[in-house]
C-alpha atoms as a PDB file:
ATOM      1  CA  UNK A   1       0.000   0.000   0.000  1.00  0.00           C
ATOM      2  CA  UNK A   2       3.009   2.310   0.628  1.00  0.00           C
ATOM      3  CA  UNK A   3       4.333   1.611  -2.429  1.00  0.00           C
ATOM      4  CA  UNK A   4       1.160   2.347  -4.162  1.00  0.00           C
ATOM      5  CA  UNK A   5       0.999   6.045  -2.496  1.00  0.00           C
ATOM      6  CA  UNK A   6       4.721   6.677  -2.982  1.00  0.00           C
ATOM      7  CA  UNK A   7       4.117   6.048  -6.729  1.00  0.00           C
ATOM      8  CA  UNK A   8       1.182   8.010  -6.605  1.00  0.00           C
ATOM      9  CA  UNK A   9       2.604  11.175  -4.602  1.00  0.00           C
ATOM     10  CA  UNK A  10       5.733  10.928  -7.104  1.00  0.00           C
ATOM     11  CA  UNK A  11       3.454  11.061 -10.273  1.00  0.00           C
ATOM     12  CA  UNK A  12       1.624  14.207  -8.413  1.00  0.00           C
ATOM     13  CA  UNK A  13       5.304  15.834  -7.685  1.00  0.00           C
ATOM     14  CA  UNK A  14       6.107  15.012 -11.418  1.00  0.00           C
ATOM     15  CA  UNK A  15       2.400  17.169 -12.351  1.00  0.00           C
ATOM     16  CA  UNK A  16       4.070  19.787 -10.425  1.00  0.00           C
ATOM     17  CA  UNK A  17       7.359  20.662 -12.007  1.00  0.00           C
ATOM     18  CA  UNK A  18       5.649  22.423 -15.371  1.00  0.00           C
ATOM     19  CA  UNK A  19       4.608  24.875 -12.537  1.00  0.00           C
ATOM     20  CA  UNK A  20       8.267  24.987 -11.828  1.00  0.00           C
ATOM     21  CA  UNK A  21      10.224  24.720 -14.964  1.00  0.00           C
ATOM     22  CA  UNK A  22       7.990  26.390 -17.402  1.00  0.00           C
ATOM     23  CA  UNK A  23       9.723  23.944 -20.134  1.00  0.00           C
ATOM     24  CA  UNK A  24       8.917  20.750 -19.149  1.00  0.00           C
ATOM     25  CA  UNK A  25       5.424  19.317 -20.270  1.00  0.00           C
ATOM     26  CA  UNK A  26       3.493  16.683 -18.555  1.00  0.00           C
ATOM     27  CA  UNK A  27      -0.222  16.566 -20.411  1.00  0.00           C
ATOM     28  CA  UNK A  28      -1.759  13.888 -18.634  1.00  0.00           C
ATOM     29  CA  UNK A  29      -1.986  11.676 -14.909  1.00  0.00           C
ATOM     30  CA  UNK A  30      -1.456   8.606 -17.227  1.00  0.00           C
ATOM     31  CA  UNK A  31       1.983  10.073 -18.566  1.00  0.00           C
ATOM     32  CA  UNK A  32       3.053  11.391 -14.782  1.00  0.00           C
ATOM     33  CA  UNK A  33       1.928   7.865 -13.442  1.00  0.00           C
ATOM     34  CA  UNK A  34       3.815   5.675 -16.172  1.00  0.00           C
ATOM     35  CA  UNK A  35       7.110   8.209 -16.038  1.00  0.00           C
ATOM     36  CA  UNK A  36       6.930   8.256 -12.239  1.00  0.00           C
ATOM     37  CA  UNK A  37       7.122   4.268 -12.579  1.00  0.00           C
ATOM     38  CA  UNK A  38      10.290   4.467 -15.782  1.00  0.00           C
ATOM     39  CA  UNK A  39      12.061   6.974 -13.455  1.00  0.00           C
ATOM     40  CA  UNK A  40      11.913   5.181 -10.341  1.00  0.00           C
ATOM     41  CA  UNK A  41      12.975   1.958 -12.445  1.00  0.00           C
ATOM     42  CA  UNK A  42      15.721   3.847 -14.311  1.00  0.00           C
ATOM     43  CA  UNK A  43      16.677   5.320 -11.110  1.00  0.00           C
ATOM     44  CA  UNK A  44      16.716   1.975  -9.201  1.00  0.00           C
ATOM     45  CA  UNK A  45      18.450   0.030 -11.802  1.00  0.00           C
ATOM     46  CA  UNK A  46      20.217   2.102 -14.725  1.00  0.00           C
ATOM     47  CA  UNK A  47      21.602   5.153 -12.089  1.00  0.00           C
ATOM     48  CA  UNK A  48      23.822   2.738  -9.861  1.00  0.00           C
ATOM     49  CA  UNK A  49      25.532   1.479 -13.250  1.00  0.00           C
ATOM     50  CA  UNK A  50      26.117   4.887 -14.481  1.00  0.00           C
ATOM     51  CA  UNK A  51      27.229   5.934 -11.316  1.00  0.00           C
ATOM     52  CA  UNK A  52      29.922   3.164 -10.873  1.00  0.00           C
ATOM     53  CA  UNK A  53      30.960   3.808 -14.727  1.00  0.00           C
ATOM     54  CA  UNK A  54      31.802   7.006 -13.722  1.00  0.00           C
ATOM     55  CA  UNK A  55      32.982   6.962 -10.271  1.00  0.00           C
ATOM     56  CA  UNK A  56      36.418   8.762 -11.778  1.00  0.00           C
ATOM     57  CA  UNK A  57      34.956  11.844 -12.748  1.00  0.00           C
ATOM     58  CA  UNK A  58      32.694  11.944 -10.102  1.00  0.00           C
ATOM     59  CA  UNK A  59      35.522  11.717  -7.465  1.00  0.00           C
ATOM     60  CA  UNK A  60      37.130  14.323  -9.337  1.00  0.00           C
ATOM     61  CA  UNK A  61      34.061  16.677  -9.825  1.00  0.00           C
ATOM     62  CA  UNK A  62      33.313  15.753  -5.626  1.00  0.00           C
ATOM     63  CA  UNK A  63      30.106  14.319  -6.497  1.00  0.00           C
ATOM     64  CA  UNK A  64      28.383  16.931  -8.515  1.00  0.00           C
ATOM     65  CA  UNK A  65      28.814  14.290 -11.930  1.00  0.00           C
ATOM     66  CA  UNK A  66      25.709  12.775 -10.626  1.00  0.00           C
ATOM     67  CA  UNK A  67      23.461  15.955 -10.970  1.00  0.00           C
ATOM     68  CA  UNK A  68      24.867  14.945 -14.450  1.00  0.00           C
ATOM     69  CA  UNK A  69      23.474  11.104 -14.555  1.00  0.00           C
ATOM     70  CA  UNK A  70      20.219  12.751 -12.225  1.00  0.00           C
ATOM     71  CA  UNK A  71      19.556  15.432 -15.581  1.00  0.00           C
ATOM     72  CA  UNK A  72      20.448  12.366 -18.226  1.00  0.00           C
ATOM     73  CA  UNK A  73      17.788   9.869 -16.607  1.00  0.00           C
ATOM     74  CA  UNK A  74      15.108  12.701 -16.403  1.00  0.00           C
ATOM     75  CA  UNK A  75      15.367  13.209 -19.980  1.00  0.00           C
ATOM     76  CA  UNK A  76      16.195   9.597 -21.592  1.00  0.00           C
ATOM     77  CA  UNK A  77      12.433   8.837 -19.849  1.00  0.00           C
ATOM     78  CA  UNK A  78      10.937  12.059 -21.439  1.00  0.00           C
ATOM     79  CA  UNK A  79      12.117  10.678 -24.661  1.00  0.00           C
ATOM     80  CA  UNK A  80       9.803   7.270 -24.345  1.00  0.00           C
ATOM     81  CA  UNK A  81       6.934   8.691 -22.392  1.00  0.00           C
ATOM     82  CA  UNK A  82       4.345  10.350 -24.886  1.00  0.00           C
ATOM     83  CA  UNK A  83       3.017  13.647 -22.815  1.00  0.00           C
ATOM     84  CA  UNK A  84       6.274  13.669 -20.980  1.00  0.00           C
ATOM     85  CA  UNK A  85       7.948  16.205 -22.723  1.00  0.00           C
ATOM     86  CA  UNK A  86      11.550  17.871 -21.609  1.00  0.00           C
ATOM     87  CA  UNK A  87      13.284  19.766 -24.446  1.00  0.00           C
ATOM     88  CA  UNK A  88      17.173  20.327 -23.994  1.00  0.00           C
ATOM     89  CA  UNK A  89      19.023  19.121 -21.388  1.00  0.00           C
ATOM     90  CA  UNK A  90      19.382  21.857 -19.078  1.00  0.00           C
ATOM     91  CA  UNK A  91      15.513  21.464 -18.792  1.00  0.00           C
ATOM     92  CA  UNK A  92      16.539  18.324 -17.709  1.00  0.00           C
ATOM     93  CA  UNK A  93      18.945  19.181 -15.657  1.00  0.00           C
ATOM     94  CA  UNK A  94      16.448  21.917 -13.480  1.00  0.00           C
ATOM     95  CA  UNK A  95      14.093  19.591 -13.988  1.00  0.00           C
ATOM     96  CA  UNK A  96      15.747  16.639 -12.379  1.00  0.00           C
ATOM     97  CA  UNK A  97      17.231  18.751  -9.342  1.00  0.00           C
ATOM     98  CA  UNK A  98      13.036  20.140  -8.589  1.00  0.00           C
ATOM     99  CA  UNK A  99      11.917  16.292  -9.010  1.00  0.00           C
ATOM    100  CA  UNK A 100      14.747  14.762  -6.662  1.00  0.00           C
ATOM    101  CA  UNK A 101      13.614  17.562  -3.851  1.00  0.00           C
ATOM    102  CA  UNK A 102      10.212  17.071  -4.572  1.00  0.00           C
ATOM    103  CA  UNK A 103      10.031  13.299  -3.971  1.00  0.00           C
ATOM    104  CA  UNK A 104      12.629  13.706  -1.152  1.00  0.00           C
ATOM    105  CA  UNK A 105       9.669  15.563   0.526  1.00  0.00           C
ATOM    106  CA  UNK A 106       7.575  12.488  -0.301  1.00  0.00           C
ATOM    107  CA  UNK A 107      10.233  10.009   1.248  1.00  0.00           C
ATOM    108  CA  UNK A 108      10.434  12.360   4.389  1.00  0.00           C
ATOM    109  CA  UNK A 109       6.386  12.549   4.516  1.00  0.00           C
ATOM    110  CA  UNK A 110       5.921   8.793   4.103  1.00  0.00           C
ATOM    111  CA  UNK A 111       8.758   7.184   6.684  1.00  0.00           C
ATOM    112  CA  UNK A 112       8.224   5.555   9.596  1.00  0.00           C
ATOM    113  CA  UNK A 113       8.349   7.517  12.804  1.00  0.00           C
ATOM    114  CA  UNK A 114      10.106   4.573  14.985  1.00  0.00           C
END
């Protein structure tokens, strides 16, 4: 049941960014639901790859690479959701950074107290 309202809180947090970024398009529910879904899954399995890939240049850039990988999953999942719609990649890249604070709100919201 958790996971059912965490997908659905991230979907309504995806709704939100147009209001944000004026760029980024997201026409429908059905397109925030099914790219909420692709980004958690890209972000759960794809991310960690890319991420140990390029563990040298994120040492050397102290981390900040991964706003990088963050801006590069955003948009790859723009480009195979229809209604989903981010532009140019530094869309992407505000995009991403307003997303990853908005669901962190939703993680925060949803833990357990104990």
């Amino acid at each position: 049941m958790k996971l059912i309202l965490r997908w659905v809180l991230n979907a309504v947090a995806l709704m939100l960014i147009p209001e944000i970024i004026s760029k980024v398009q997201v026409d429908s529910y059905a397109a925030a639901l099914i790219s909420a879904v692709l980004l958690g899954f890209v972000n759960a399995i794809i991310r960690p790859l890319l991420v140990l890939i390029t563990l040298p240049i994120t040492i050397l850039t102290l981390g900040l690479f991964t706003l990088v990988i963050n801006a590069l999953m955003f948009w790859s999942v723009s480009g195979l959701v229809k209604g989903f719609v981010v532009p140019d990649f530094s869309t992407a890249f505000w995009g991403a950074l307003a997303y990853s604070l908005l669901t962190w709100m939703v993680s925060l919201a949803l833990a357990d107290k104990d």
